[in-house]
C-alpha atoms as a PDB file:
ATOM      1  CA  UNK A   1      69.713 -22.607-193.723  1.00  0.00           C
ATOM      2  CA  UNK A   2      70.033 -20.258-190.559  1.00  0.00           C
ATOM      3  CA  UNK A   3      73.300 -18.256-189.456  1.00  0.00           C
ATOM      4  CA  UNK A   4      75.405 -19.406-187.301  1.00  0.00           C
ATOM      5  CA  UNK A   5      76.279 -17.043-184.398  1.00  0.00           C
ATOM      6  CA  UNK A   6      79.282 -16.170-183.597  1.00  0.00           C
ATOM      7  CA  UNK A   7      80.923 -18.325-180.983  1.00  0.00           C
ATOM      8  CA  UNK A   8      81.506 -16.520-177.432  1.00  0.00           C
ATOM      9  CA  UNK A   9      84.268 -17.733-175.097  1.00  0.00           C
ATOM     10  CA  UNK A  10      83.124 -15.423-172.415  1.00  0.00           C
ATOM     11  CA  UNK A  11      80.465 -13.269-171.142  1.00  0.00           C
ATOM     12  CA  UNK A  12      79.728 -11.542-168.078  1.00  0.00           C
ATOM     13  CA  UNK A  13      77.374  -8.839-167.000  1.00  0.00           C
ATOM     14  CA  UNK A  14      78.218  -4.983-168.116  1.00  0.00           C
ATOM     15  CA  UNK A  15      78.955  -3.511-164.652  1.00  0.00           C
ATOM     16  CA  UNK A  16      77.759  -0.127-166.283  1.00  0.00           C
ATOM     17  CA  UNK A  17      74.122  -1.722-165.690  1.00  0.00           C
ATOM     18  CA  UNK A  18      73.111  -0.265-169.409  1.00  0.00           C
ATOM     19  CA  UNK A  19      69.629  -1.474-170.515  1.00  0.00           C
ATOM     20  CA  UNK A  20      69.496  -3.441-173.772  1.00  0.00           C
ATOM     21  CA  UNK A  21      67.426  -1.584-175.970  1.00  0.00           C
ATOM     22  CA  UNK A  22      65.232  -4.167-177.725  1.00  0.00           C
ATOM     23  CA  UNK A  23      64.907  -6.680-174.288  1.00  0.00           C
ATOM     24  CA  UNK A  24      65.190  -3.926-172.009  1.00  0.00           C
ATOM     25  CA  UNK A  25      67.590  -6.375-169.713  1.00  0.00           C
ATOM     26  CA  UNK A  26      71.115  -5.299-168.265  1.00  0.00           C
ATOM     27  CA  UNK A  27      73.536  -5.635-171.288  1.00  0.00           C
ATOM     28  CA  UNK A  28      76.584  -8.724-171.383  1.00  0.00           C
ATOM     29  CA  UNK A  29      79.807  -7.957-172.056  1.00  0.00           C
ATOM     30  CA  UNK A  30      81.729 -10.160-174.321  1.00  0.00           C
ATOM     31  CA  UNK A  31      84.835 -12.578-174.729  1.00  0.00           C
ATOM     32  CA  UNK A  32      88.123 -10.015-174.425  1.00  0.00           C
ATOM     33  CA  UNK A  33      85.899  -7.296-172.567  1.00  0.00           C
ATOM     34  CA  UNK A  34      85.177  -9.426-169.753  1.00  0.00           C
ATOM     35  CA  UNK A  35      88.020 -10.971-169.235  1.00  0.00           C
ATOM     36  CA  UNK A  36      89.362  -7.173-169.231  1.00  0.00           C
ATOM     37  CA  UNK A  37      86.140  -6.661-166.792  1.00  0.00           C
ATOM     38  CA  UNK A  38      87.457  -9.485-164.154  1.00  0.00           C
ATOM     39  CA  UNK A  39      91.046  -8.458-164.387  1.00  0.00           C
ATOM     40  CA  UNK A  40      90.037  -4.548-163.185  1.00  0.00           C
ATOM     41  CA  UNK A  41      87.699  -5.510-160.302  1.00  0.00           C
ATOM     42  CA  UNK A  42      89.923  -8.333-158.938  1.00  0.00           C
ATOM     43  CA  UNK A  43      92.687  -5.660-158.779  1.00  0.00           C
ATOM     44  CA  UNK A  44      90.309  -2.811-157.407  1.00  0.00           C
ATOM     45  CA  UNK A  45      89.119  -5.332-154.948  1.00  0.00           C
ATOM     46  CA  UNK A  46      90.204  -5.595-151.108  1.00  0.00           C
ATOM     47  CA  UNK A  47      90.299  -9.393-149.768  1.00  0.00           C
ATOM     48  CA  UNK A  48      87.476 -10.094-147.348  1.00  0.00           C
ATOM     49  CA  UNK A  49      85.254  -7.431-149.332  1.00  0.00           C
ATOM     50  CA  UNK A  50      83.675 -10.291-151.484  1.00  0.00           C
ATOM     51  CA  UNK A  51      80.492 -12.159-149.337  1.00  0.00           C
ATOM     52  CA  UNK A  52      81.490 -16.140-149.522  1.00  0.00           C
ATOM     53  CA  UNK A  53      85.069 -15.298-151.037  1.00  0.00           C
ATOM     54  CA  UNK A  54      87.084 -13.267-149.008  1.00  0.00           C
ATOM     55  CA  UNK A  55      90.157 -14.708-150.556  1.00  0.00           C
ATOM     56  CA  UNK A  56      89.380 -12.867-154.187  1.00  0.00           C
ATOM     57  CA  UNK A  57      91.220  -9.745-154.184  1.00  0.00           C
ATOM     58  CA  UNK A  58      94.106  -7.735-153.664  1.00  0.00           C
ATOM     59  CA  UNK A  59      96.375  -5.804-151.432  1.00  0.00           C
ATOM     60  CA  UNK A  60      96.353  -3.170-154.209  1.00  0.00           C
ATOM     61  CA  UNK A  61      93.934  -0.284-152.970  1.00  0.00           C
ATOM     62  CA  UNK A  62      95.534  -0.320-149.535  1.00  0.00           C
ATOM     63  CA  UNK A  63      98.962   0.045-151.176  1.00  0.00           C
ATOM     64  CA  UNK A  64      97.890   3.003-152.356  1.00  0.00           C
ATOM     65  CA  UNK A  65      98.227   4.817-149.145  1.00  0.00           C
ATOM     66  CA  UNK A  66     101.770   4.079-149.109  1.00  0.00           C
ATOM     67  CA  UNK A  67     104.266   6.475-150.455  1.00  0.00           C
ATOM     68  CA  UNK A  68     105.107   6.542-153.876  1.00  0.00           C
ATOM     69  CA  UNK A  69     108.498   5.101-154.067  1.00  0.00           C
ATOM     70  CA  UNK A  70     110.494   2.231-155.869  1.00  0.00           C
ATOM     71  CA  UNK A  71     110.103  -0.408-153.020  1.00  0.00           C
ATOM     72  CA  UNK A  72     105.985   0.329-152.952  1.00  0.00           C
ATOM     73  CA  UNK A  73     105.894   0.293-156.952  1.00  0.00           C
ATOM     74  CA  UNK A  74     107.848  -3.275-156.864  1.00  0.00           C
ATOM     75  CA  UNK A  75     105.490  -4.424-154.640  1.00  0.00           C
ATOM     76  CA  UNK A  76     102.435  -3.437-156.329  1.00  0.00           C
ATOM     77  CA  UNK A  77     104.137  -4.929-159.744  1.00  0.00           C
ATOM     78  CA  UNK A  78     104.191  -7.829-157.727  1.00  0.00           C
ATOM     79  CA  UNK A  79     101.054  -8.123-156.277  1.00  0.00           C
ATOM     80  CA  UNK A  80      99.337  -7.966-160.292  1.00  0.00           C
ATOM     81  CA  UNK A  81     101.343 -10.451-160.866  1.00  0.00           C
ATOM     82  CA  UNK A  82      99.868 -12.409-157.921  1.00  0.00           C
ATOM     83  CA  UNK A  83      96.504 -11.399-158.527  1.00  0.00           C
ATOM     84  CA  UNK A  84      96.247 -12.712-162.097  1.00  0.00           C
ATOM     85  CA  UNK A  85      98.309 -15.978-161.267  1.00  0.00           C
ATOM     86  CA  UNK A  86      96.242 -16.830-158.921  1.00  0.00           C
ATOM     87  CA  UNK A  87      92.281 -15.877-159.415  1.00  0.00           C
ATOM     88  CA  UNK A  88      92.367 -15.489-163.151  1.00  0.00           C
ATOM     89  CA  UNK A  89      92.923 -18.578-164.941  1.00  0.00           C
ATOM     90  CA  UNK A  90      92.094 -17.049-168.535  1.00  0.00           C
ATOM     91  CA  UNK A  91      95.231 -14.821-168.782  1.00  0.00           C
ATOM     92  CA  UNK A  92      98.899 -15.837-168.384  1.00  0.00           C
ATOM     93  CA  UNK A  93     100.944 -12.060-168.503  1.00  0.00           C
ATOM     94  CA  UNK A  94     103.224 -11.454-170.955  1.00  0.00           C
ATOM     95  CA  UNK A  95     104.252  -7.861-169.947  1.00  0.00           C
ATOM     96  CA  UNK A  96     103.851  -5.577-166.863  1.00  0.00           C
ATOM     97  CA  UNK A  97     104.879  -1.886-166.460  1.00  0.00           C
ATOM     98  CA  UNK A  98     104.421  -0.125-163.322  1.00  0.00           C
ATOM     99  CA  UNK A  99     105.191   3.572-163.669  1.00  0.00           C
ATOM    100  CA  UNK A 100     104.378   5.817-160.966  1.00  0.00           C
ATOM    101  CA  UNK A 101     103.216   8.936-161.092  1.00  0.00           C
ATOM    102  CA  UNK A 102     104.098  10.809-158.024  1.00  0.00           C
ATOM    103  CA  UNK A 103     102.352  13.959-159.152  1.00  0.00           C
ATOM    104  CA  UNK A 104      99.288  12.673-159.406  1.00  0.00           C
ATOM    105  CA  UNK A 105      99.413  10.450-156.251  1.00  0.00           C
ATOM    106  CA  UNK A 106      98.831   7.419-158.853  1.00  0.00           C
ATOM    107  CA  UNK A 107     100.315   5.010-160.671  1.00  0.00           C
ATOM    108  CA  UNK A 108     100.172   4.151-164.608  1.00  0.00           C
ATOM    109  CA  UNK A 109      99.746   0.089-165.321  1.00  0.00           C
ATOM    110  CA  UNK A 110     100.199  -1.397-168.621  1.00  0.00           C
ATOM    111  CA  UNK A 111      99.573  -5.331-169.145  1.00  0.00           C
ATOM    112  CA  UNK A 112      99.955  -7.378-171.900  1.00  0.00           C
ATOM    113  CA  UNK A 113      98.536 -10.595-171.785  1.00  0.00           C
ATOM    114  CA  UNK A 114      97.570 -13.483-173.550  1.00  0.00           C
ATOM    115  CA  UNK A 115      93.771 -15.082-172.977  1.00  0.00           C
ATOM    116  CA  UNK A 116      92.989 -18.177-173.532  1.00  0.00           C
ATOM    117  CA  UNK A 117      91.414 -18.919-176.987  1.00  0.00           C
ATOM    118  CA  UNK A 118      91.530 -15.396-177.743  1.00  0.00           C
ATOM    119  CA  UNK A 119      94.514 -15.779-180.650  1.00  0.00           C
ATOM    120  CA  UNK A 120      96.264 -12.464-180.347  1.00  0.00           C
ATOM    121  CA  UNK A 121      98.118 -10.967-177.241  1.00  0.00           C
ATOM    122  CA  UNK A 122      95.779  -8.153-175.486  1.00  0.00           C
ATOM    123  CA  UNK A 123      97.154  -4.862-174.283  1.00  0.00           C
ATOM    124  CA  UNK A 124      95.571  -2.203-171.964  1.00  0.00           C
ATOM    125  CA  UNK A 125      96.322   0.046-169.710  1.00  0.00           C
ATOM    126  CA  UNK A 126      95.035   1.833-166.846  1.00  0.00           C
ATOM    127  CA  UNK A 127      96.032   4.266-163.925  1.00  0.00           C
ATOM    128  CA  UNK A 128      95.667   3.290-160.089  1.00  0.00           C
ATOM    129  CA  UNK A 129      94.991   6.230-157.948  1.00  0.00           C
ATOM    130  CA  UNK A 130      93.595   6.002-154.247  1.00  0.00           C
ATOM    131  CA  UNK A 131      89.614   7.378-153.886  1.00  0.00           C
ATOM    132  CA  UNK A 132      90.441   9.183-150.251  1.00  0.00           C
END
């Protein structure tokens, strides 16, 4: 009788571009991970940067440049929220915390959401901070 596999719900590329070591192809990443995966680069991404989709994105990295205040840090809670409703289908958001972090010129995110066949709620957090 042969194993069964486990079942995957999603899989995308690894954007680290890691080789596979026994088929020497660019590694997958896997069901929570990619969904994880699609939820950083939609955020990280400016509209009109993706060829054939210049609607995927956000307003995110240019909000950066803004000053760090309670009106910018509403609008960037905001503007996840957007994000996710609207280009990521897999996820409905239980909780989001934006905390900035005027020292650093950044801001602290922490999402909770819930993915779609994935039974448990999934947490993670991550800091925004403008590359310039």
């Amino acid at each position: 009788m042969a194993s069964l596999k486990p079942l995957r719900l999603y899989k995308d590329l690894d954007l680290n571009f890691f080789l596979h070591p026994d088929t020497h192809d660019v590694t997958k990443t896997l069901d929570v991970n990619a969904v994880k995966q699609s939820v950083m680069l939609l955020i990280n991404t400016y509209f009109g940067e993706r060829l054939f989709h210049p609607e995927d994105g956000s307003p995110l990295p240019r909000l950066l440049f803004e000053p760090i205040d309670m009106i910018t840090t509403e609008v960037l809670k905001r503007s996840i929220e957007q994000v996710l409703q609207n280009h990521e289908p897999r996820v409905t958001l239980d909780m989001l915390e934006v905390t900035p972090k005027e020292e650093d010129n950044a801001y602290f995110i922490y999402l909770q959401v819930n993915i779609i066949g994935i039974p448990t709620p999934v947490t993670f957090s991550f800091t925004l901070q403008r590359l310039r």
